[in-house]
Protein backbone atom coordinates (compact mmCIF):
# COMPACT_ATOMS: atom_id res chain seq x y z
CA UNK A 1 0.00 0.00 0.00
CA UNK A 2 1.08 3.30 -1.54
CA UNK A 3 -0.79 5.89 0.21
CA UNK A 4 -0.54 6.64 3.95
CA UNK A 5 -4.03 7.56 3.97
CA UNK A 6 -5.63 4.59 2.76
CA UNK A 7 -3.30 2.23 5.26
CA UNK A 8 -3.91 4.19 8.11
CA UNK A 9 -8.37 4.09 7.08
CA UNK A 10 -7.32 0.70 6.35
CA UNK A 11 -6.12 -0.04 9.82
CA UNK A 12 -8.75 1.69 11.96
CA UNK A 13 -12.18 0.06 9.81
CA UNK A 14 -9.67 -3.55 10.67
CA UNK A 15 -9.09 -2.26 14.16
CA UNK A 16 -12.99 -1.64 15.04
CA UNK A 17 -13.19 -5.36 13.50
CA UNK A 18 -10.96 -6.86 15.86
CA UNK A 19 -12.34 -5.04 18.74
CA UNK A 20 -16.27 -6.05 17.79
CA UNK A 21 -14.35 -9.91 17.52
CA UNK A 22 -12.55 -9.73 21.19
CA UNK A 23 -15.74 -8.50 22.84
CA UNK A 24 -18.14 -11.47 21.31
CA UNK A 25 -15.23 -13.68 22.68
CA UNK A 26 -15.95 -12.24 26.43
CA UNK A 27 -13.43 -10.08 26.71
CA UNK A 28 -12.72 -6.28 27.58
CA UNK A 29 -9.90 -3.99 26.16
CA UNK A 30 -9.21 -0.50 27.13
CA UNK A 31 -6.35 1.42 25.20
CA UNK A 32 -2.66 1.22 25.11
CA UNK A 33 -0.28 3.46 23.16
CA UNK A 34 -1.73 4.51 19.58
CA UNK A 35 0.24 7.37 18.64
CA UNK A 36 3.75 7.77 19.26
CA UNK A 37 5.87 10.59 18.63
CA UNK A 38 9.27 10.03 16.67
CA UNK A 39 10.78 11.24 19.99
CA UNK A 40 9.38 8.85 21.91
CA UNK A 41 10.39 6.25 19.53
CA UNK A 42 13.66 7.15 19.67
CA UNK A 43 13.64 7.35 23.40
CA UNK A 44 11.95 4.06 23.65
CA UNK A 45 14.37 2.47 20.87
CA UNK A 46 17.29 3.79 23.36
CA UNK A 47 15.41 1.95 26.42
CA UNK A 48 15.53 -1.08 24.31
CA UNK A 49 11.30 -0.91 24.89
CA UNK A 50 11.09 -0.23 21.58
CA UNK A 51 12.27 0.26 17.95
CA UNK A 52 13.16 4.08 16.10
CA UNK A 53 10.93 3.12 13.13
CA UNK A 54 7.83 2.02 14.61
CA UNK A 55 4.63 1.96 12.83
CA UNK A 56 3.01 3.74 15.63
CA UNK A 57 4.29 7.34 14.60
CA UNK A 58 2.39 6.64 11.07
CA UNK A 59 -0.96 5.98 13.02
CA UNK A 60 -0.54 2.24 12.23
CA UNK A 61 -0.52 -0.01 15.55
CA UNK A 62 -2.20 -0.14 18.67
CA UNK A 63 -1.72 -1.76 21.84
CA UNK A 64 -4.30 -2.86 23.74
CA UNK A 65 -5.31 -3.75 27.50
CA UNK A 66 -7.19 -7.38 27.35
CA UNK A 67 -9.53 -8.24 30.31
CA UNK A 68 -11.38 -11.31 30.93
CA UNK A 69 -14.23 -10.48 33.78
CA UNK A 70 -12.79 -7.31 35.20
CA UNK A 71 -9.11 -8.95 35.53
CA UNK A 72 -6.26 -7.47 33.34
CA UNK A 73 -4.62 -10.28 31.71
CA UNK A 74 -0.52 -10.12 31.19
CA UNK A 75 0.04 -13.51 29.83
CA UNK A 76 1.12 -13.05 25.70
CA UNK A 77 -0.72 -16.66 25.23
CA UNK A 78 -4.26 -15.00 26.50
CA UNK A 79 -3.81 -12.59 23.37
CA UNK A 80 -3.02 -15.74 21.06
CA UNK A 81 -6.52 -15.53 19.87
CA UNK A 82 -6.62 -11.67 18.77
CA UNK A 83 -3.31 -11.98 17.16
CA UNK A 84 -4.85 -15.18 15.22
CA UNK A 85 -7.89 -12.99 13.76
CA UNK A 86 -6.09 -10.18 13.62
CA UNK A 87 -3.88 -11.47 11.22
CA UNK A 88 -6.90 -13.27 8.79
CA UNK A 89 -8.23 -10.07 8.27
CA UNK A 90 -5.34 -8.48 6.09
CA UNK A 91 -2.15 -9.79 4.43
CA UNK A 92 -0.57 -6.71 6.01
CA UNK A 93 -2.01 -7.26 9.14
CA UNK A 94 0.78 -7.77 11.82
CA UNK A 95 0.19 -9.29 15.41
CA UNK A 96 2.95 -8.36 17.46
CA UNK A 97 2.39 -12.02 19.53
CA UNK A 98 4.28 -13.27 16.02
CA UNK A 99 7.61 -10.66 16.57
CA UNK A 100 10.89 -12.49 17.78
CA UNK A 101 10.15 -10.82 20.59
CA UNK A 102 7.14 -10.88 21.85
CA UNK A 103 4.67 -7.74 21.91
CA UNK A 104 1.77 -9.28 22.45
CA UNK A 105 -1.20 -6.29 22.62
CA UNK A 106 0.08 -4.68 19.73
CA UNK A 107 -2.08 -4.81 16.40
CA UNK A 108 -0.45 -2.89 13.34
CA UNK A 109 -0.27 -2.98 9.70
CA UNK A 110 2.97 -3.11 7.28
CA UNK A 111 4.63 -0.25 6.12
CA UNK A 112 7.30 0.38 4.62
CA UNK A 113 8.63 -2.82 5.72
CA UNK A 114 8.36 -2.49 9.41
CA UNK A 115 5.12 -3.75 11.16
């Protein structure tokens, strides 16, 4: 995909799709980190929390909080099942439960190569 525009439409119309999914599973989410700045990604990519060209300063990925009656669940195999549908929906839909190292609540698209 070409046009910044159209991934970034793209990703929030697949985004309210994956939420609709997770809540006729059961579950609750609540936001992580959408945006980021490139400052923060740079800080973060310094931290080693994080990577400089991350697809969250094009508007691209979201993290999200998953709950299961009222209890915030941490474990990246709880998320197996959003990262699963997530990544049906689009070929350049990227679950971060896939990445060498695990980032389990984040949901972006491809671009420019990184995810």
């Amino acid at each position: 995909m070409s046009n910044l525009h159209a991934a970034q439409a793209l990703h929030v119309s697949l985004i309210a799709k994956l939420i609709e999914f997770t809540y006729a599973q059961g579950y609750e989410l609540t936001w992580g980190e959408a945006f980021r700045t490139q400052e923060q990604a740079q800080w973060d990519a310094t931290n080693h929390i994080g990577i400089v060209n991350s697809v969250h300063c094009e508007r691209l990925a979201v993290d999200f909080m998953l709950f299961k009656d009222g209890e915030y669940l941490t474990d990246p195999e709880e998320y197996k099942f959003m990262a699963d549908y997530w990544q049906s929906l689009d070929p350049s839909c990227r679950a971060g439960y896939y990445f060498n190292n695990k980032d389990a609540d984040h949901f972006s698209i491809t671009w420019n190569g990184a995810s």
